[in-house]
PDB file of N, CA and C in Angstrom:
ATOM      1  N   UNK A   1       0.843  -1.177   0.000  1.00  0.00           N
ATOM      2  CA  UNK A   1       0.000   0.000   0.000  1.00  0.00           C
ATOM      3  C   UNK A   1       0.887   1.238   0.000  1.00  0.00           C
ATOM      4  N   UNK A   2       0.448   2.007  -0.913  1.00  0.00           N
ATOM      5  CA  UNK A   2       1.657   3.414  -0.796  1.00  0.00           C
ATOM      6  C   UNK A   2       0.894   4.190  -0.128  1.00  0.00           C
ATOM      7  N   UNK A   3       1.718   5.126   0.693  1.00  0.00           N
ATOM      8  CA  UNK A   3       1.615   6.293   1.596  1.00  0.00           C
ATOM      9  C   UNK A   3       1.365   7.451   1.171  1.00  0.00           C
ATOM     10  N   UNK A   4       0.594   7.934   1.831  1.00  0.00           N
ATOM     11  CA  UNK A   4      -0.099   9.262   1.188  1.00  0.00           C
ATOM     12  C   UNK A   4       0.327  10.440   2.586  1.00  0.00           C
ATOM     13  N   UNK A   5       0.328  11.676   1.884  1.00  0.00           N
ATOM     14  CA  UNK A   5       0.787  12.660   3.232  1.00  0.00           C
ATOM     15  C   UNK A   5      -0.651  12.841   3.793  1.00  0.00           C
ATOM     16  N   UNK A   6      -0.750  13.736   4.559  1.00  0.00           N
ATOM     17  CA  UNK A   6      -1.859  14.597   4.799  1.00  0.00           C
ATOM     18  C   UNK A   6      -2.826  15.680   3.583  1.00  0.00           C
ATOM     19  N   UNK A   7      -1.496  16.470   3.494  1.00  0.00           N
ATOM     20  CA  UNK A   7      -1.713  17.207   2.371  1.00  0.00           C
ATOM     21  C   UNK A   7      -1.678  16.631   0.830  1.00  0.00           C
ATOM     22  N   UNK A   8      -1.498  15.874   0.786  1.00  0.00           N
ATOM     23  CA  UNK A   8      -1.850  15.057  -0.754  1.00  0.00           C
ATOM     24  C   UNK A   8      -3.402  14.765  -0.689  1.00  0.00           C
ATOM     25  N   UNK A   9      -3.447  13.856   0.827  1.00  0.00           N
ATOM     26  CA  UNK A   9      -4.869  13.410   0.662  1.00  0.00           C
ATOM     27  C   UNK A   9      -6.092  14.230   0.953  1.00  0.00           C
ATOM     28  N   UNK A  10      -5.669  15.779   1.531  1.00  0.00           N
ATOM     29  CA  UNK A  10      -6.744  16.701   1.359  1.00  0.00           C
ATOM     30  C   UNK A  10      -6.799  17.073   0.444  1.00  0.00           C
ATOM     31  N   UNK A  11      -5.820  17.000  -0.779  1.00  0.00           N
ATOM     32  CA  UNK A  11      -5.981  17.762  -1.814  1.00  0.00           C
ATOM     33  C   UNK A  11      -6.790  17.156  -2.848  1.00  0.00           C
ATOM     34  N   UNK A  12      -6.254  15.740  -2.656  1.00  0.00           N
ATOM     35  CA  UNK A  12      -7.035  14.527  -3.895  1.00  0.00           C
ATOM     36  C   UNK A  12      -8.719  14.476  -3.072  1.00  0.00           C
ATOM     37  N   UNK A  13      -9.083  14.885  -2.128  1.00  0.00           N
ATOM     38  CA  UNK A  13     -10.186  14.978  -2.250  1.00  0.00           C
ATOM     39  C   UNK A  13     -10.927  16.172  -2.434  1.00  0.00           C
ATOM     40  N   UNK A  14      -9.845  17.350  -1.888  1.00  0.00           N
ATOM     41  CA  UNK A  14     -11.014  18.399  -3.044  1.00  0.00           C
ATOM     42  C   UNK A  14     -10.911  18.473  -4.183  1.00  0.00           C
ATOM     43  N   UNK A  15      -9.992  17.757  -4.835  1.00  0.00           N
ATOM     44  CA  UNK A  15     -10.430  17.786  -6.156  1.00  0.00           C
ATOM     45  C   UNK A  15     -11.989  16.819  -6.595  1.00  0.00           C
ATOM     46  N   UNK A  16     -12.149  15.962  -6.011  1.00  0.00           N
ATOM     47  CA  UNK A  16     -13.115  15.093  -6.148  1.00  0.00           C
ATOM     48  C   UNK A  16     -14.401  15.834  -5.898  1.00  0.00           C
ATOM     49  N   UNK A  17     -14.109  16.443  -4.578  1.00  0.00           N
ATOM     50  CA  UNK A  17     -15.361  16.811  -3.532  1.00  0.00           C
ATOM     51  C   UNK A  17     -16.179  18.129  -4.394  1.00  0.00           C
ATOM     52  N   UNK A  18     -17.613  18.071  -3.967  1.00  0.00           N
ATOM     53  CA  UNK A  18     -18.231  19.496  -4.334  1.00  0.00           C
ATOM     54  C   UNK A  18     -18.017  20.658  -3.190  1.00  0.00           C
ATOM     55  N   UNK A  19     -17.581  19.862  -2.408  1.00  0.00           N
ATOM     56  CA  UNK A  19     -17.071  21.340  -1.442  1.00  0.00           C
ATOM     57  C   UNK A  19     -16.029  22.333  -1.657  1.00  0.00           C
ATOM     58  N   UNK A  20     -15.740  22.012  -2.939  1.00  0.00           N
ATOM     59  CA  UNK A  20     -14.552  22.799  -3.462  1.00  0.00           C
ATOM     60  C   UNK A  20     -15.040  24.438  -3.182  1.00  0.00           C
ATOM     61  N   UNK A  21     -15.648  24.147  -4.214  1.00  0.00           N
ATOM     62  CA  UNK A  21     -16.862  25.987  -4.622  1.00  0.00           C
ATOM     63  C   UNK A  21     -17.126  26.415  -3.041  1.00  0.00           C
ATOM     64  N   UNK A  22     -17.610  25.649  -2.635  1.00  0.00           N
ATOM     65  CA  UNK A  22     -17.650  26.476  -1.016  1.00  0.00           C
ATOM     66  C   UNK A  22     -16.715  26.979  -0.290  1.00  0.00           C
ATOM     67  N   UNK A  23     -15.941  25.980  -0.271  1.00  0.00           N
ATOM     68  CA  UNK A  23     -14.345  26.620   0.008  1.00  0.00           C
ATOM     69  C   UNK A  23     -13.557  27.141  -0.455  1.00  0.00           C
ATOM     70  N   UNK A  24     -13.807  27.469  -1.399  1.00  0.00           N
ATOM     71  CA  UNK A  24     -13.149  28.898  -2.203  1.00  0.00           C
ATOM     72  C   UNK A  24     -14.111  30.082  -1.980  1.00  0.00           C
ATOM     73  N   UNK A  25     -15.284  29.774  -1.684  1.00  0.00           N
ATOM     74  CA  UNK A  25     -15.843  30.968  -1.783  1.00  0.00           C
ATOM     75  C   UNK A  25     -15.777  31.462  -0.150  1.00  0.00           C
ATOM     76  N   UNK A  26     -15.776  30.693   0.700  1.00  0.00           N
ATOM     77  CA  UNK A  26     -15.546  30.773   2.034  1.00  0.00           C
ATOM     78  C   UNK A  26     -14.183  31.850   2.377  1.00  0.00           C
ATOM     79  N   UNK A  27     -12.945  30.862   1.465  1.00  0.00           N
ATOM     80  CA  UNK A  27     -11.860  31.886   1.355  1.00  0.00           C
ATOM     81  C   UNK A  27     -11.924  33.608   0.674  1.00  0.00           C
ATOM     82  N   UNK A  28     -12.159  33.437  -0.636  1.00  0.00           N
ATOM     83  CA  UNK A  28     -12.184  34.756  -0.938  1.00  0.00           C
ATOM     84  C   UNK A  28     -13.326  35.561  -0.225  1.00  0.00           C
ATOM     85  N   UNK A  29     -14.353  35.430   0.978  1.00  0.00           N
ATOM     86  CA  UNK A  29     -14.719  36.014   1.571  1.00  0.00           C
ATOM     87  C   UNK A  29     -14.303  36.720   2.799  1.00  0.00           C
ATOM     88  N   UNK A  30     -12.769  35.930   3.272  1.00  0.00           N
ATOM     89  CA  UNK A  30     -11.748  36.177   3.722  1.00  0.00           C
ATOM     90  C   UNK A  30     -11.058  37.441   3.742  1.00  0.00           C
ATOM     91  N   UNK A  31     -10.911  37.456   2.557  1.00  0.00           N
ATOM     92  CA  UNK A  31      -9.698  38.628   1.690  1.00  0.00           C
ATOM     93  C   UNK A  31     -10.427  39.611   1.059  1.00  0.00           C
ATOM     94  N   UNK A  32     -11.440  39.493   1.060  1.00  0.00           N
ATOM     95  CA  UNK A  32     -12.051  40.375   0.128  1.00  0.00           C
ATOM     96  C   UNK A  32     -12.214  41.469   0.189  1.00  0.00           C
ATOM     97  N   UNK A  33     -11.912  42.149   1.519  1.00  0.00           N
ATOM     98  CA  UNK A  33     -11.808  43.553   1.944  1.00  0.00           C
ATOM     99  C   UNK A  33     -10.605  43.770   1.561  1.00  0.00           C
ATOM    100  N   UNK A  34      -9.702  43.199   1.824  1.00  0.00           N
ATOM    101  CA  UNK A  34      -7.734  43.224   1.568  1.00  0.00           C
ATOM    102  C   UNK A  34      -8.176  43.304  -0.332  1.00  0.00           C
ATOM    103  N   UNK A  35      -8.710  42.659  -0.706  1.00  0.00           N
ATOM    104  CA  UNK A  35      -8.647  42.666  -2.107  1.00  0.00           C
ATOM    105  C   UNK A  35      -9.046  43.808  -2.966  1.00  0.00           C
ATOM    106  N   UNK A  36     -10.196  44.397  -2.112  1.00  0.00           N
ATOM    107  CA  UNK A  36     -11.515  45.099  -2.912  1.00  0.00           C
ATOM    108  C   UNK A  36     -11.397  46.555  -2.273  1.00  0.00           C
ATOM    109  N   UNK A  37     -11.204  46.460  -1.280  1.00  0.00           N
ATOM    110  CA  UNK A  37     -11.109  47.903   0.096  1.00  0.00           C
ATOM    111  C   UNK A  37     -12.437  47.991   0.495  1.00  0.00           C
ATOM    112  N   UNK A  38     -12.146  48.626   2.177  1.00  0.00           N
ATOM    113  CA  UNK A  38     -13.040  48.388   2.951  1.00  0.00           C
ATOM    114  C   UNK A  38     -14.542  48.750   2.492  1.00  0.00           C
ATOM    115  N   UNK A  39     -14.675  49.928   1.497  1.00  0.00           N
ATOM    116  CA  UNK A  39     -15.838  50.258   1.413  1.00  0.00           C
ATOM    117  C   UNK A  39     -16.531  49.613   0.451  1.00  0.00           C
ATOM    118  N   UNK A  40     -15.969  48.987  -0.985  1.00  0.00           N
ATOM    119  CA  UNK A  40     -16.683  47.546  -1.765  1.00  0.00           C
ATOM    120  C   UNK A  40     -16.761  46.320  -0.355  1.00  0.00           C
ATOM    121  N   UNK A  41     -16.601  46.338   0.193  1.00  0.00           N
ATOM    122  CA  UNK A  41     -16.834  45.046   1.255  1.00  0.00           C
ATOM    123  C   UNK A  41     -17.962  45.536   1.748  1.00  0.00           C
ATOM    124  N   UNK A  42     -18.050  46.552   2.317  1.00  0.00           N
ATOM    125  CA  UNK A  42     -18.946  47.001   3.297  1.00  0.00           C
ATOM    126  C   UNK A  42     -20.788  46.638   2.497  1.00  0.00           C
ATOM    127  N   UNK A  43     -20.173  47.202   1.091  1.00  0.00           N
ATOM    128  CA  UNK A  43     -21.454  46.779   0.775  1.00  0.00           C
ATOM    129  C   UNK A  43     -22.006  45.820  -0.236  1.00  0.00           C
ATOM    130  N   UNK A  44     -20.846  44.803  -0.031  1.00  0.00           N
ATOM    131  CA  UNK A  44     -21.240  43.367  -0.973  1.00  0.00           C
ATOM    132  C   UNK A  44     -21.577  42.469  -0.312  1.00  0.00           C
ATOM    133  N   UNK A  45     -23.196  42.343  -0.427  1.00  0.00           N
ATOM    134  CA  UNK A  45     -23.720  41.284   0.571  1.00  0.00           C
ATOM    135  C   UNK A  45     -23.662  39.719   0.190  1.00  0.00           C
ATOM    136  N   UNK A  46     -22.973  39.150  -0.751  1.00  0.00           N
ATOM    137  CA  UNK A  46     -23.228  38.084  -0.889  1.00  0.00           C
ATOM    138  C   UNK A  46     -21.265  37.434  -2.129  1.00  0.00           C
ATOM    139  N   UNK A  47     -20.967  36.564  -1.692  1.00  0.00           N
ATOM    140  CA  UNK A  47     -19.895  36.221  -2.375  1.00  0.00           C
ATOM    141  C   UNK A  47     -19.985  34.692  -2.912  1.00  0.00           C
ATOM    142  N   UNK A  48     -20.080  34.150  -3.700  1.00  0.00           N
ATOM    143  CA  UNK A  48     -20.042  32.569  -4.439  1.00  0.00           C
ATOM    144  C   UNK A  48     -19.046  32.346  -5.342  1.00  0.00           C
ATOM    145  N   UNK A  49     -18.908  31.210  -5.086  1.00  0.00           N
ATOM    146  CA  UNK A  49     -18.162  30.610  -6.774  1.00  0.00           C
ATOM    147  C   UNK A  49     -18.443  29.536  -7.445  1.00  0.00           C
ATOM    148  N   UNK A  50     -19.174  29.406  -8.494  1.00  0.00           N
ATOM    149  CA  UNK A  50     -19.879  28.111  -9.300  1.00  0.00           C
ATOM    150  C   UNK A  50     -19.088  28.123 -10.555  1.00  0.00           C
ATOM    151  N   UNK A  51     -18.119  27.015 -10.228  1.00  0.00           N
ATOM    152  CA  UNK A  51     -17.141  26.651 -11.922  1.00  0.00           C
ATOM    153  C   UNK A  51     -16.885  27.600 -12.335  1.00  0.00           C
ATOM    154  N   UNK A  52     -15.794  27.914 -11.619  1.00  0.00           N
ATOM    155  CA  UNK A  52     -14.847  29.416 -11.485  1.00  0.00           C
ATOM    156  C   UNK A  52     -15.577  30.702 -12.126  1.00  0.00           C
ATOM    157  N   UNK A  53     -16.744  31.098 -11.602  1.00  0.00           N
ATOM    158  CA  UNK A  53     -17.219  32.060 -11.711  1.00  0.00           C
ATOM    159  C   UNK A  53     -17.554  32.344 -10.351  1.00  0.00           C
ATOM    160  N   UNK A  54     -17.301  33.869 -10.010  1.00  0.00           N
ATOM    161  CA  UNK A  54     -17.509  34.773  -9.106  1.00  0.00           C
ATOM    162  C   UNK A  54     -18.776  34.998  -9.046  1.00  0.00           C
ATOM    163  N   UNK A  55     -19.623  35.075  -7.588  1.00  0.00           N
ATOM    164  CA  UNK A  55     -21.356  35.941  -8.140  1.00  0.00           C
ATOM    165  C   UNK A  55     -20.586  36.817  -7.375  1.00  0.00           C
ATOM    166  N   UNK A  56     -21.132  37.880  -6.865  1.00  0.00           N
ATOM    167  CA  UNK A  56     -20.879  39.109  -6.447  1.00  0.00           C
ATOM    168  C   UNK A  56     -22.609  39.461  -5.968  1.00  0.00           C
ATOM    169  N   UNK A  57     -23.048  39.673  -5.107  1.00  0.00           N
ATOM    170  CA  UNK A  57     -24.526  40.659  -4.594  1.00  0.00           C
ATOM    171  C   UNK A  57     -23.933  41.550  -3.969  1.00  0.00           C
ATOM    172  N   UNK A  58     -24.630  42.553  -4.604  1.00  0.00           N
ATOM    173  CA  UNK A  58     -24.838  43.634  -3.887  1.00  0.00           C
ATOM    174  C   UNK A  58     -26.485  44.321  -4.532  1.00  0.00           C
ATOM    175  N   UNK A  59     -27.202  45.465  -3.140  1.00  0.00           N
ATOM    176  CA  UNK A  59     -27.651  45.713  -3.454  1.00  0.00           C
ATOM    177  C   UNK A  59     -27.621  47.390  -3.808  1.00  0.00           C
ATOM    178  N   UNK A  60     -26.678  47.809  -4.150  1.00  0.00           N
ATOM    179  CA  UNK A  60     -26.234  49.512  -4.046  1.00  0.00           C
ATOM    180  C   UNK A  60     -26.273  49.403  -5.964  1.00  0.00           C
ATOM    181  N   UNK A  61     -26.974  49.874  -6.693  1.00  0.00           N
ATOM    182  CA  UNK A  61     -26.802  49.987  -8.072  1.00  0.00           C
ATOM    183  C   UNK A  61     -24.985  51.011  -8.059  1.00  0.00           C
ATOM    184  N   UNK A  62     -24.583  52.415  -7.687  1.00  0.00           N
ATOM    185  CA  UNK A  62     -23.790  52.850  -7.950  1.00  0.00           C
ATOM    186  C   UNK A  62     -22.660  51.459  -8.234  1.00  0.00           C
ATOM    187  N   UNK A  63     -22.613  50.967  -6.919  1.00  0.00           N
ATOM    188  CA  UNK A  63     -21.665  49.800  -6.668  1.00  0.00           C
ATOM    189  C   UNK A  63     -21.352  48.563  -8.045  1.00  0.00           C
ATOM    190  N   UNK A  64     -22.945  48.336  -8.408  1.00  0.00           N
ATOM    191  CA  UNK A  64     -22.680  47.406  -9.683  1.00  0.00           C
ATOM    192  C   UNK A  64     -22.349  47.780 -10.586  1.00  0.00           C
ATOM    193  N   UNK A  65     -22.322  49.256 -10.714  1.00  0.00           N
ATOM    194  CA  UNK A  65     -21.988  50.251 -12.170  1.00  0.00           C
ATOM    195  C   UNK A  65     -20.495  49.618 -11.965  1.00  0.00           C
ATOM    196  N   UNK A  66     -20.054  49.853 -10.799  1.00  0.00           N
ATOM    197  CA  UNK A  66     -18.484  50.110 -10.741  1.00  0.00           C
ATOM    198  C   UNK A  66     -17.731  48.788 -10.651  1.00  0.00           C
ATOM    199  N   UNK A  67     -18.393  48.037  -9.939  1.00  0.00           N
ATOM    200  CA  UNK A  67     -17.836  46.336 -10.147  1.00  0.00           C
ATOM    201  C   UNK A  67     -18.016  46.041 -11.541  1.00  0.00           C
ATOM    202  N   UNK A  68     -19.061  46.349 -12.531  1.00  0.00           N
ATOM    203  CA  UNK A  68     -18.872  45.766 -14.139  1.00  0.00           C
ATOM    204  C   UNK A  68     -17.988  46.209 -14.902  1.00  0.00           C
ATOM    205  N   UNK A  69     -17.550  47.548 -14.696  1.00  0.00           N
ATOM    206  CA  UNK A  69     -16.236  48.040 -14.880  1.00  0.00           C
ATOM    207  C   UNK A  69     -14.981  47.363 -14.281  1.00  0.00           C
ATOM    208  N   UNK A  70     -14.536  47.022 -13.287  1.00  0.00           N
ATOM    209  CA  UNK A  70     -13.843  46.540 -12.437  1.00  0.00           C
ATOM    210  C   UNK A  70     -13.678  45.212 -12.912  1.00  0.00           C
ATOM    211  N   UNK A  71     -14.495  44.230 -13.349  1.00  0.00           N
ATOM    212  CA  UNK A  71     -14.203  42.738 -13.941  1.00  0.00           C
ATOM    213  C   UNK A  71     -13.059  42.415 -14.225  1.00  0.00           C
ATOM    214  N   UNK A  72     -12.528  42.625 -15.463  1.00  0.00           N
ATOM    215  CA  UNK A  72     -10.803  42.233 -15.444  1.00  0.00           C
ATOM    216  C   UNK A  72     -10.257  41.933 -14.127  1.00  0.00           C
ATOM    217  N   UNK A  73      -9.804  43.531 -13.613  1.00  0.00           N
ATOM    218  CA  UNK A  73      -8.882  43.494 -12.131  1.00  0.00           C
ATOM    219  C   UNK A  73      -9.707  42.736 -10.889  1.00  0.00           C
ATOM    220  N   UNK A  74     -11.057  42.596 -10.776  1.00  0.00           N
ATOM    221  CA  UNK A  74     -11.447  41.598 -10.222  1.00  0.00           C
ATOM    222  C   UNK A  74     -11.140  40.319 -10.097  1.00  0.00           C
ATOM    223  N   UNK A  75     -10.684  39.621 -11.079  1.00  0.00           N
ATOM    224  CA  UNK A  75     -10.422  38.601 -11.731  1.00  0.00           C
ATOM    225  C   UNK A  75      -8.456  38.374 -11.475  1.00  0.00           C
ATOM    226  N   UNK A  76      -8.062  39.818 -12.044  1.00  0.00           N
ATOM    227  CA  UNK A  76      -6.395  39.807 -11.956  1.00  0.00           C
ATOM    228  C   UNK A  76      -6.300  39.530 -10.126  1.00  0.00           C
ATOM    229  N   UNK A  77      -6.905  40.008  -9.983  1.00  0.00           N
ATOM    230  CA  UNK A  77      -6.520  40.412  -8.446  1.00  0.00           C
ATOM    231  C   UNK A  77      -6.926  38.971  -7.243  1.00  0.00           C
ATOM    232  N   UNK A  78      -8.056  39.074  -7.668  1.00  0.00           N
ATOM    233  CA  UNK A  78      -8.673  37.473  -6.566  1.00  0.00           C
ATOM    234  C   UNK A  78      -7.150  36.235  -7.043  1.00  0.00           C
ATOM    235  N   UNK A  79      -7.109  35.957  -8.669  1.00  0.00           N
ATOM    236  CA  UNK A  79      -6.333  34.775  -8.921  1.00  0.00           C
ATOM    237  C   UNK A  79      -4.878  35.167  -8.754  1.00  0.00           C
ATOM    238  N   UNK A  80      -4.258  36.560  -8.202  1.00  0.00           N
ATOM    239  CA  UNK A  80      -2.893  36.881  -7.521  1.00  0.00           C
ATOM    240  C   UNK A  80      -3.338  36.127  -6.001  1.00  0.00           C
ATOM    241  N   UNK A  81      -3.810  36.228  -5.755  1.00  0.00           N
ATOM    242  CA  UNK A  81      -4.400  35.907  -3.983  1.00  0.00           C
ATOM    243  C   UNK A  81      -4.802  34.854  -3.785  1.00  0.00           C
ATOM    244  N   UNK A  82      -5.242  33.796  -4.936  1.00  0.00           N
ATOM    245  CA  UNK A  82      -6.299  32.898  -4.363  1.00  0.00           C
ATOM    246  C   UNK A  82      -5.471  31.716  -5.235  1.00  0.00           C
ATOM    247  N   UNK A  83      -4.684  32.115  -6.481  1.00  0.00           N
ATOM    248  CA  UNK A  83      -3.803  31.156  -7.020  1.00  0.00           C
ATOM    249  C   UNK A  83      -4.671  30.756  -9.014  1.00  0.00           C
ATOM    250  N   UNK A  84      -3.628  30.753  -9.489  1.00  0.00           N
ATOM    251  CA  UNK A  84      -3.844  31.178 -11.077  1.00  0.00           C
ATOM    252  C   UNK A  84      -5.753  29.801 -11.527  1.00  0.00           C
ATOM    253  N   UNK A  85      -6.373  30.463 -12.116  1.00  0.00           N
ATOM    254  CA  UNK A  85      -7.313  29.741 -12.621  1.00  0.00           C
ATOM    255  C   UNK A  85      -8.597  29.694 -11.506  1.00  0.00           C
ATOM    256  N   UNK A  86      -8.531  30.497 -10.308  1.00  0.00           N
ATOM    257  CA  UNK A  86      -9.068  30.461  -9.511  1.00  0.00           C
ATOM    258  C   UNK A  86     -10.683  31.132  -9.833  1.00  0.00           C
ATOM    259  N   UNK A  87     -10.513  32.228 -10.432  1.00  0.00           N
ATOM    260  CA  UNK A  87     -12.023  32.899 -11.046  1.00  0.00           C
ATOM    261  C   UNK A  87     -11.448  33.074 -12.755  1.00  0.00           C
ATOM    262  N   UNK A  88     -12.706  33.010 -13.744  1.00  0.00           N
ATOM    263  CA  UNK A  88     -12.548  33.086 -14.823  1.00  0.00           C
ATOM    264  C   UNK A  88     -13.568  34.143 -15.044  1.00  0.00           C
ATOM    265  N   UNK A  89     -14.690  34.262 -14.666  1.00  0.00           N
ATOM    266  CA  UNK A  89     -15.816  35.061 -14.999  1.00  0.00           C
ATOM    267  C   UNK A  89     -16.107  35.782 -13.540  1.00  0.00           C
ATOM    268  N   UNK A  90     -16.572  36.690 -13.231  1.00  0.00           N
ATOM    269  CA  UNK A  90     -17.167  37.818 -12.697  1.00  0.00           C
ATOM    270  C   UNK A  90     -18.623  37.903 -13.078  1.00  0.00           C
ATOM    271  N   UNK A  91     -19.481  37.822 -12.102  1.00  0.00           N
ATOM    272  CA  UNK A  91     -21.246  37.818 -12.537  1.00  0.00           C
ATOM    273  C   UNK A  91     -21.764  38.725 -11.390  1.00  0.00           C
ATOM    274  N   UNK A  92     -22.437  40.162 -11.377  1.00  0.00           N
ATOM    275  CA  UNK A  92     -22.712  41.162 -10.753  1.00  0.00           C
ATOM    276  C   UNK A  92     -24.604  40.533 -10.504  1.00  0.00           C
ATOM    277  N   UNK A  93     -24.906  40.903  -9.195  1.00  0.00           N
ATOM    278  CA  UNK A  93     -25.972  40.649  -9.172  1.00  0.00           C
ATOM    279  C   UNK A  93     -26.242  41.761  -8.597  1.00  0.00           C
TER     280      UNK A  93
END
């Protein structure tokens, strides 16, 4: 029987697991003030990730004007922090 570390075998199961998306989204809810600054945090009520897409809620319209603009560096910025391939799409609600 070959030996597995710890960290191998948490990893081979999130790859398997659907708890992936949760736990990424768990994380970048983390950082997301460090990422975004305090005042996009303050008023983004809701953070997900479904097959590397970002949702984003908020309910402030100014705010969604400025996050649909923001997409790219949304995107540059979470996968500097969160590790390459991490978000592909950005979805403003």
């Amino acid at each position: 029987m070959s030996e597995f570390s710890i960290n191998d075998a948490m990893k081979n199961f999130m790859q398997k697991s659907r708890l992936k998306n949760g736990l990424k989204s768990a994380a970048i809810e983390q950082v997301w003030q460090e990422i975004m600054g305090e005042v996009i945090a303050k008023y983004t009520t809701k953070l997900q990730i479904i097959n590397q897409k970002l949702f984003i809620t908020t309910s402030n319209g100014p705010l969604k004007n400025e996050l649909m603009f923001q997409k790219g560096l949304i995107i540059e910025r979470i996968n500097e922090k969160m590790g390459p391939g991490t978000i592909s799409e950005v979805v403003i609600n």
